[in-house]
C-alpha atoms as a PDB file:
ATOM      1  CA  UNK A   1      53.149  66.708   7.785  1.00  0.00           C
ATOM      2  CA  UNK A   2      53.736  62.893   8.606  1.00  0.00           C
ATOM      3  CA  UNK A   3      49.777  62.604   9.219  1.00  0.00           C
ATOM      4  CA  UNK A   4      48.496  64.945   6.082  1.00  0.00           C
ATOM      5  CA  UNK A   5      50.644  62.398   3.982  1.00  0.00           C
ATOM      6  CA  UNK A   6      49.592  59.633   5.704  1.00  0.00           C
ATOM      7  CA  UNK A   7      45.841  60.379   4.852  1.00  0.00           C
ATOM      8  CA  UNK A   8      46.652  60.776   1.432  1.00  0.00           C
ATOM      9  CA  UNK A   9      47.919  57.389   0.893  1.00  0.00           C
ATOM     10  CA  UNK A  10      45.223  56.271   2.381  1.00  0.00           C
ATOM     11  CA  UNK A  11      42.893  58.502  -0.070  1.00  0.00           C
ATOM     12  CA  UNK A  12      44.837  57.059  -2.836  1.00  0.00           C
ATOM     13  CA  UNK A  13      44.678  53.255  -1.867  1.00  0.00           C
ATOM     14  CA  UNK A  14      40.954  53.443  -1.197  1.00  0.00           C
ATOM     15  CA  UNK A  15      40.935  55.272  -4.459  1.00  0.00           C
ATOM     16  CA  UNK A  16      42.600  52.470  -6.435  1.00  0.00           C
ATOM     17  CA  UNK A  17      40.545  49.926  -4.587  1.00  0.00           C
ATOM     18  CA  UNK A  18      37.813  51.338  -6.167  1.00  0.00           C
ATOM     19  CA  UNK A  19      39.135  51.576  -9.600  1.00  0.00           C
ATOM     20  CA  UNK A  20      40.381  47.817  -9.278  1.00  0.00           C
ATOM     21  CA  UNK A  21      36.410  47.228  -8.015  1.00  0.00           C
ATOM     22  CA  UNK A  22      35.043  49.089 -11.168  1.00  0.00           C
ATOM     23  CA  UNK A  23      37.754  47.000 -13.281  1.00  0.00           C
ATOM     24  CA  UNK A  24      37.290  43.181 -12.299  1.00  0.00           C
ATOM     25  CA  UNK A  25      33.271  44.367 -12.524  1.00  0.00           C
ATOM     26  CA  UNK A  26      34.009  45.282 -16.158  1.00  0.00           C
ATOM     27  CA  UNK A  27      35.933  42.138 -16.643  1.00  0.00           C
ATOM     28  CA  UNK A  28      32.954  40.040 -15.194  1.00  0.00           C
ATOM     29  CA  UNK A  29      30.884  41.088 -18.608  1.00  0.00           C
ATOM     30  CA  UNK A  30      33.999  41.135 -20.778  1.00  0.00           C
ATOM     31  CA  UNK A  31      33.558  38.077 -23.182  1.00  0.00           C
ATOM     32  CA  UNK A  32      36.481  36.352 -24.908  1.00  0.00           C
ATOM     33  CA  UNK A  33      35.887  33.933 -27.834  1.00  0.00           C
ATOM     34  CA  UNK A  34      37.545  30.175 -27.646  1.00  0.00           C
ATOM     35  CA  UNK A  35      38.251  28.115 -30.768  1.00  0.00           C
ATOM     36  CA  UNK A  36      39.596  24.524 -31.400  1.00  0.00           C
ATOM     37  CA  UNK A  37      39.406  22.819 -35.225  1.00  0.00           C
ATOM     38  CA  UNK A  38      39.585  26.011 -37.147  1.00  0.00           C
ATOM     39  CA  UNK A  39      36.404  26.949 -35.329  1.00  0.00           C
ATOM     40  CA  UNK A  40      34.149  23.630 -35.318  1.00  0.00           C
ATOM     41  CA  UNK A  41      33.734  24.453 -31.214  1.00  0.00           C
ATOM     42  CA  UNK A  42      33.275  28.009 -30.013  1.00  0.00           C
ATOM     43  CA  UNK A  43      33.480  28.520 -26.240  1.00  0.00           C
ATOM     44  CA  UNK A  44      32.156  32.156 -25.150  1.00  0.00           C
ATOM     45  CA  UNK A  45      33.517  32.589 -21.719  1.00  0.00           C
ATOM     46  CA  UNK A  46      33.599  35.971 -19.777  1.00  0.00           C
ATOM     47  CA  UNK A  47      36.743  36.692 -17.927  1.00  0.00           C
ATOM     48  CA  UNK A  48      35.565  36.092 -14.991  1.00  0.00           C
ATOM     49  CA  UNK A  49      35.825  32.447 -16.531  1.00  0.00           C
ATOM     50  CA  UNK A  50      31.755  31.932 -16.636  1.00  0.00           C
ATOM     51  CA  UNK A  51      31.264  29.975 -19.809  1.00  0.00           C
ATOM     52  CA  UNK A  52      28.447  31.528 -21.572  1.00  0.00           C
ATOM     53  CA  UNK A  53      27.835  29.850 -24.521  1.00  0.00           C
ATOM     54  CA  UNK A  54      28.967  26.628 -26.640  1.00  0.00           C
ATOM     55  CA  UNK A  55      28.884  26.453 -30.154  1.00  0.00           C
ATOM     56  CA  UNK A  56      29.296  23.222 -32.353  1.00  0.00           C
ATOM     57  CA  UNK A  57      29.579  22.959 -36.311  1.00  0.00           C
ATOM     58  CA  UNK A  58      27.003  20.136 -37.805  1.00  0.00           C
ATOM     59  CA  UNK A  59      30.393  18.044 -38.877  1.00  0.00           C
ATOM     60  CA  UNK A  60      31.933  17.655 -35.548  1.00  0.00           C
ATOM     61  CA  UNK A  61      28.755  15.905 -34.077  1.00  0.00           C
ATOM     62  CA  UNK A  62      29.183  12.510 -35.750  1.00  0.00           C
ATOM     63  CA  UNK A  63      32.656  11.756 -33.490  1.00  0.00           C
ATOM     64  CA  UNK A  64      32.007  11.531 -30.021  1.00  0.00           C
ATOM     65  CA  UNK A  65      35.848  11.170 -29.044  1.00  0.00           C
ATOM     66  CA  UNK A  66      36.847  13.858 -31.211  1.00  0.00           C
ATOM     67  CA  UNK A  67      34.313  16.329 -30.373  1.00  0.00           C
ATOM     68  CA  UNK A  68      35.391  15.881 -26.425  1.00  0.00           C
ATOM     69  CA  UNK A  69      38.632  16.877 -27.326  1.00  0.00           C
ATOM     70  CA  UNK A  70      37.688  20.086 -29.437  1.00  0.00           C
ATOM     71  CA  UNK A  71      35.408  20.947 -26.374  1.00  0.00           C
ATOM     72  CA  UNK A  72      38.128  20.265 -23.928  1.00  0.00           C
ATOM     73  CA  UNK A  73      40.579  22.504 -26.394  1.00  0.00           C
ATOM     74  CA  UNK A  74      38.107  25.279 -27.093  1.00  0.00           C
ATOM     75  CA  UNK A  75      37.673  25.938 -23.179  1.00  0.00           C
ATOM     76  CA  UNK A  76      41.311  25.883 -22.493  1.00  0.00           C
ATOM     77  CA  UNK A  77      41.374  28.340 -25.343  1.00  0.00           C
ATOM     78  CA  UNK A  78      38.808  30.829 -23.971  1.00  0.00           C
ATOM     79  CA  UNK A  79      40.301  30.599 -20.505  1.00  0.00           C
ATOM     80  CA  UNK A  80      43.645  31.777 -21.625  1.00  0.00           C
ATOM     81  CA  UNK A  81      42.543  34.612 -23.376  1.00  0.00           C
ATOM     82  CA  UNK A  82      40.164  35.422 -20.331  1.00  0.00           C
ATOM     83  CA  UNK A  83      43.226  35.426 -18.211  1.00  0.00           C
ATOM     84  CA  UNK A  84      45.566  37.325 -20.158  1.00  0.00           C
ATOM     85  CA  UNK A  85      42.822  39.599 -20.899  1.00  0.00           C
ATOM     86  CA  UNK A  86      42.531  40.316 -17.117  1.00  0.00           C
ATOM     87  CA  UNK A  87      46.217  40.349 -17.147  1.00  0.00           C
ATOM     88  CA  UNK A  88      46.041  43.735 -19.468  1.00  0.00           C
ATOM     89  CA  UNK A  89      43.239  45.027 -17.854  1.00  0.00           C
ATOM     90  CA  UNK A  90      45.033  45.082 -14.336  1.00  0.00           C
ATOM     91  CA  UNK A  91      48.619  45.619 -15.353  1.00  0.00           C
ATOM     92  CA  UNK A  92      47.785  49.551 -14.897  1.00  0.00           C
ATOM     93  CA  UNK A  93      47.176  48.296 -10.894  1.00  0.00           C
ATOM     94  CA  UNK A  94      50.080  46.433 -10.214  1.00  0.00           C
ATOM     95  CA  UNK A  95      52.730  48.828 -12.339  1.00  0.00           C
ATOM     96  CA  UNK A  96      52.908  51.038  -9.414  1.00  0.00           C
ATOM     97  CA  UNK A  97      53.145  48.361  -6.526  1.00  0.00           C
ATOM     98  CA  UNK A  98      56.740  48.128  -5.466  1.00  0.00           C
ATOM     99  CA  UNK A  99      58.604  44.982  -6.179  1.00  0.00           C
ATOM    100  CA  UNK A 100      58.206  41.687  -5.452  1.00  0.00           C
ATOM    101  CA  UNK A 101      54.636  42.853  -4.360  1.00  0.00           C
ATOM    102  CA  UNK A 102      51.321  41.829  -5.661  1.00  0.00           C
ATOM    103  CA  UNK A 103      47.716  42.398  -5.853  1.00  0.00           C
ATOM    104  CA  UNK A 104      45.908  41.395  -3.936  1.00  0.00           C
ATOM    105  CA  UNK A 105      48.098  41.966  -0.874  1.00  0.00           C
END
């Protein structure tokens, strides 16, 4: 009996290794939107944190300084909702993991 459950766990881990695969693959195309001065700069970033596209607003253009800063503020925006996207997303994995244990082991 020891073996037969023994291969099941093991069915079940490589299981969830492939749902976690299929997941962070999903998350590599997932984009999330980043904003700074009430949406002068747009960062598009996908959660794997590849920026994929920048956006700036005619007005911001003429400030050099300030338009460093938006960009600088717009990324750090897109990469937190890119992380606590992925956060969500694998939450499901790590609510069965016993505690004080986490992915990726």
């Amino acid at each position: 009996m020891m073996k037969g459950g023994l291969a099941g766990l093991m069915k079940q881990a490589q299981q969830m290794q492939a749902n976690m695969k299929k997941a962070q693959d999903e998350l590599a195309q997932t984009e999330v939107e980043g904003q700074s001065g009430s949406g002068a700069v747009k960062v598009t970033m996908t959660c794997a944190h590849e920026v994929r596209r920048v956006q700036l607003s005619e007005g911001v253009m003429d400030d050099r300084e300030m338009l460093e800063d938006l960009i600088v503020a717009a990324l750090n925006d897109a990469n937190r909702k890119a992380t606590e996207t992925s956060q969500k997303r694998m939450s499901g994995f790590t609510a069965h993991l016993p505690p004080g244990m986490s992915l990726p082991f």
